[in-house]
C-alpha atoms as a PDB file:
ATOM      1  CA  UNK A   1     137.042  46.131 119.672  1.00  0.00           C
ATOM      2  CA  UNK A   2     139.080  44.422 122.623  1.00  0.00           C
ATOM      3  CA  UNK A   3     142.698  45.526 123.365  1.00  0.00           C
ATOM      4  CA  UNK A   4     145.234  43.016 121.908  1.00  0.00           C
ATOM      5  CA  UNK A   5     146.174  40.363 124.347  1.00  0.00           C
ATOM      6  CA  UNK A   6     149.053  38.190 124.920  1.00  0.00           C
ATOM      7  CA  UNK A   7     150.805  35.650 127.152  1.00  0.00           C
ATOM      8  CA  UNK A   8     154.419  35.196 128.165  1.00  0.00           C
ATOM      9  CA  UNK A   9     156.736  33.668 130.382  1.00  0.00           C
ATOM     10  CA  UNK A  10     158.547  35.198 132.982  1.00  0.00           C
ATOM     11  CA  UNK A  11     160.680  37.691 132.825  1.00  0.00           C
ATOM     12  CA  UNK A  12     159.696  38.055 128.944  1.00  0.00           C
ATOM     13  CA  UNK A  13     156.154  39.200 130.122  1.00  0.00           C
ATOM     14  CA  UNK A  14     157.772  42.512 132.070  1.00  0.00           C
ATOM     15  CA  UNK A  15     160.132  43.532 129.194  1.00  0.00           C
ATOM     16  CA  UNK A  16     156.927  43.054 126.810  1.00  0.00           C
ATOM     17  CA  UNK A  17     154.520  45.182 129.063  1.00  0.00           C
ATOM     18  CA  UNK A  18     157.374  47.604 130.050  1.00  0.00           C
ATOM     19  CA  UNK A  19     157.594  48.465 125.874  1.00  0.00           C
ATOM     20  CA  UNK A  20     153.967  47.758 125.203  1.00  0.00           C
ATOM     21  CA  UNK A  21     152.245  49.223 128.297  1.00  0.00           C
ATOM     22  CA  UNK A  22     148.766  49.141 126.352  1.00  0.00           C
ATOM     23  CA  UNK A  23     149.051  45.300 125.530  1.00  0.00           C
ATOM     24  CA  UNK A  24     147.572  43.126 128.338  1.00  0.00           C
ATOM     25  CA  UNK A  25     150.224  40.451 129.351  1.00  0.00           C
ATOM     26  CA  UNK A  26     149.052  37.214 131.014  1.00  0.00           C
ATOM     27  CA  UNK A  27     152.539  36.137 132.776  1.00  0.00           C
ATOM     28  CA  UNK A  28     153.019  32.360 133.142  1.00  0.00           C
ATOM     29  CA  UNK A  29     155.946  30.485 134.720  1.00  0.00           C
ATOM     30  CA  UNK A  30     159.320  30.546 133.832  1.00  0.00           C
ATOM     31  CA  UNK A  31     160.138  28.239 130.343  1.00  0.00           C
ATOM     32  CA  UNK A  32     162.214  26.030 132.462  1.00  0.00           C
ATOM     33  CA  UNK A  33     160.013  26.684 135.756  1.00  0.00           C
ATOM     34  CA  UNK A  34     157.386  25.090 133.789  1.00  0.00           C
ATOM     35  CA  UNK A  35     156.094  27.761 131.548  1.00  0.00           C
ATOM     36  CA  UNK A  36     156.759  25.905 128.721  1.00  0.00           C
ATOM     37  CA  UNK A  37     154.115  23.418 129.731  1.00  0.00           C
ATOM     38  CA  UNK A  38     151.882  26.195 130.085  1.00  0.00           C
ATOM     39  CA  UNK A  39     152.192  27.236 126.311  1.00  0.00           C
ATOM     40  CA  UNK A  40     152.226  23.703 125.192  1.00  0.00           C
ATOM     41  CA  UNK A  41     148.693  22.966 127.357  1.00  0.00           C
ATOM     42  CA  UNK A  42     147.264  26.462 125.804  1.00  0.00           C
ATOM     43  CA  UNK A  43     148.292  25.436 122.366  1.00  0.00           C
ATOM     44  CA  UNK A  44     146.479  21.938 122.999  1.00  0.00           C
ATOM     45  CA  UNK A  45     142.912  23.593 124.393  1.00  0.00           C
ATOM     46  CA  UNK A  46     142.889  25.756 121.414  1.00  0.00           C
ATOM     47  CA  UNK A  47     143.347  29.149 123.533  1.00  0.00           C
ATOM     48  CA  UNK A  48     146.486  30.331 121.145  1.00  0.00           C
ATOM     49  CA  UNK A  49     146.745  31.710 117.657  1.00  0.00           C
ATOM     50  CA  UNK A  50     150.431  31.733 116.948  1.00  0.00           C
ATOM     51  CA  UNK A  51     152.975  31.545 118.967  1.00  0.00           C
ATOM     52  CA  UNK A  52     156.269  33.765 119.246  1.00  0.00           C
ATOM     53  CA  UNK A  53     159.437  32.270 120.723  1.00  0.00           C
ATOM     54  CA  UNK A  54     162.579  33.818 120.560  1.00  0.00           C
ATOM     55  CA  UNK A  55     165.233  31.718 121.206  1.00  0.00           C
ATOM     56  CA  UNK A  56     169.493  32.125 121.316  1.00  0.00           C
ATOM     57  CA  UNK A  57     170.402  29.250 119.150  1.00  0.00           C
ATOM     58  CA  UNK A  58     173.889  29.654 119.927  1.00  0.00           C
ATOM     59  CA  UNK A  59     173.244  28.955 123.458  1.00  0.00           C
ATOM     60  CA  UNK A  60     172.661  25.610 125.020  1.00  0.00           C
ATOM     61  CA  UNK A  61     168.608  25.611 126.468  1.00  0.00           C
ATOM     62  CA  UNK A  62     168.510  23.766 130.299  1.00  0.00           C
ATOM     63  CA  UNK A  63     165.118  22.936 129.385  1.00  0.00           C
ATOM     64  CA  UNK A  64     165.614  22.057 125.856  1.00  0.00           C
ATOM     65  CA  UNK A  65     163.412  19.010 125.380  1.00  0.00           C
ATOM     66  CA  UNK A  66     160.240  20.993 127.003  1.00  0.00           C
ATOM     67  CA  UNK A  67     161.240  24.235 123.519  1.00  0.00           C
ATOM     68  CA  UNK A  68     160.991  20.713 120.961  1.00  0.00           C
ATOM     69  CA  UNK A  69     157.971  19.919 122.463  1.00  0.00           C
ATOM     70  CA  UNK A  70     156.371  23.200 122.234  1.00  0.00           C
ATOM     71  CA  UNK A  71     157.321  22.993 118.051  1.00  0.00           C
ATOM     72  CA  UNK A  72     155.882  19.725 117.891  1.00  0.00           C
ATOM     73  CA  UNK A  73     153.179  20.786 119.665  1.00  0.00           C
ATOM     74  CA  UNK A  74     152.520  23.927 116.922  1.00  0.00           C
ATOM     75  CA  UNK A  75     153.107  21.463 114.166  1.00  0.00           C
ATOM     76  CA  UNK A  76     150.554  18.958 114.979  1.00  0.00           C
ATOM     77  CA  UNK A  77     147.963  21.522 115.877  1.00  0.00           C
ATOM     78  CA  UNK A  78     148.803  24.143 113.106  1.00  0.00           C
ATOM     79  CA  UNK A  79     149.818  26.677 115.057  1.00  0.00           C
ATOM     80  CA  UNK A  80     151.810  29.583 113.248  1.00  0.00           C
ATOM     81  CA  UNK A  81     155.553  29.918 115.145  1.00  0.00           C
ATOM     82  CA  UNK A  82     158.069  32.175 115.419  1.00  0.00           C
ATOM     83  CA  UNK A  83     161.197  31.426 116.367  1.00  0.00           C
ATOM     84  CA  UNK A  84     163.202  34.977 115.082  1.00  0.00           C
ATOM     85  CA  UNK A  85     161.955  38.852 114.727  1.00  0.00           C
ATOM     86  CA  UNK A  86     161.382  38.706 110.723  1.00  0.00           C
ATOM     87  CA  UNK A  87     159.172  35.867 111.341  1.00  0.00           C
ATOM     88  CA  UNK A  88     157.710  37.317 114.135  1.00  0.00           C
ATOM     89  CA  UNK A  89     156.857  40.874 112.142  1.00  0.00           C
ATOM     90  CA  UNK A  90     155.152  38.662 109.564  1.00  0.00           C
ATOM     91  CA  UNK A  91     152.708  36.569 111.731  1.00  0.00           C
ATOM     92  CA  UNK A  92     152.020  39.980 113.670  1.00  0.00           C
ATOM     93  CA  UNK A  93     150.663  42.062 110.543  1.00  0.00           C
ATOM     94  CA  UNK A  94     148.638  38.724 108.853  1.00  0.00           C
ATOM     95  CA  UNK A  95     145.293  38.506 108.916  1.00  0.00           C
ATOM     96  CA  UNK A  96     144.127  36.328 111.560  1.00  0.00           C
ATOM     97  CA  UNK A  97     146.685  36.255 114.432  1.00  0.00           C
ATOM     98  CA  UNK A  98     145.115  38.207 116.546  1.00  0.00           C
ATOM     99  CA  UNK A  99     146.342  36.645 120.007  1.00  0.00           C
ATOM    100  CA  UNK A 100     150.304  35.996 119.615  1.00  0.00           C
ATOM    101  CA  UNK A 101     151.707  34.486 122.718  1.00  0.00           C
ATOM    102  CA  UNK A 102     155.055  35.969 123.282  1.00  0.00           C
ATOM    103  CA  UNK A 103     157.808  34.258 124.862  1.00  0.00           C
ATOM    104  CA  UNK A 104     161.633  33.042 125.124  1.00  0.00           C
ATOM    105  CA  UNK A 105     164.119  30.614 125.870  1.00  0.00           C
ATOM    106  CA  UNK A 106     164.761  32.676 129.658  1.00  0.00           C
END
């Protein structure tokens, strides 16, 4: 069996590995650096399971167009998303989502 693996943007990807040392973290771009169009090209090629992004809503995004996209993008190509830690807890411990890409609204 392989380790678990998972993507994030930056700085998300250091906090992740820092508390998950044992979880192998590919670190994209920044969300508004162009990370987001990372995730959204990953979700598109198939490489992604579910996706995990955590997100302040009370705070206004910069780069608030490119976090719509990526839910659009997860809606037309039936990926399972996250967007809050209860949700989150769920798609970790179902069957199936073996490769959650972690990231946030940084």
């Amino acid at each position: 069996m392989t380790a678990p693996t998972a993507s994030a943007i930056a700085p998300t990807g250091g906090r992740v590995q820092d508390a998950c040392p044992s979880l192998v973290i590919t670190r994209l771009k920044s969300g508004p650096l162009g990370g987001d169009q990372q995730i959204g090209a990953m979700i598109a090629e198939g490489r992604l399971s579910g996706l995990i992004f955590f997100i302040d809503p009370l705070s206004a995004m910069p780069h608030d167009v490119d976090v719509k996209a990526l839910t659009r993008l997860s809606v037309v190509y039936d990926i399972p998303m996250a967007l809050n830690r209860a949700t989150a807890e769920l798609l970790i411990r179902a069957d199936g989502f073996a490769h959650p890409t972690l990231v946030s609204s940084d």
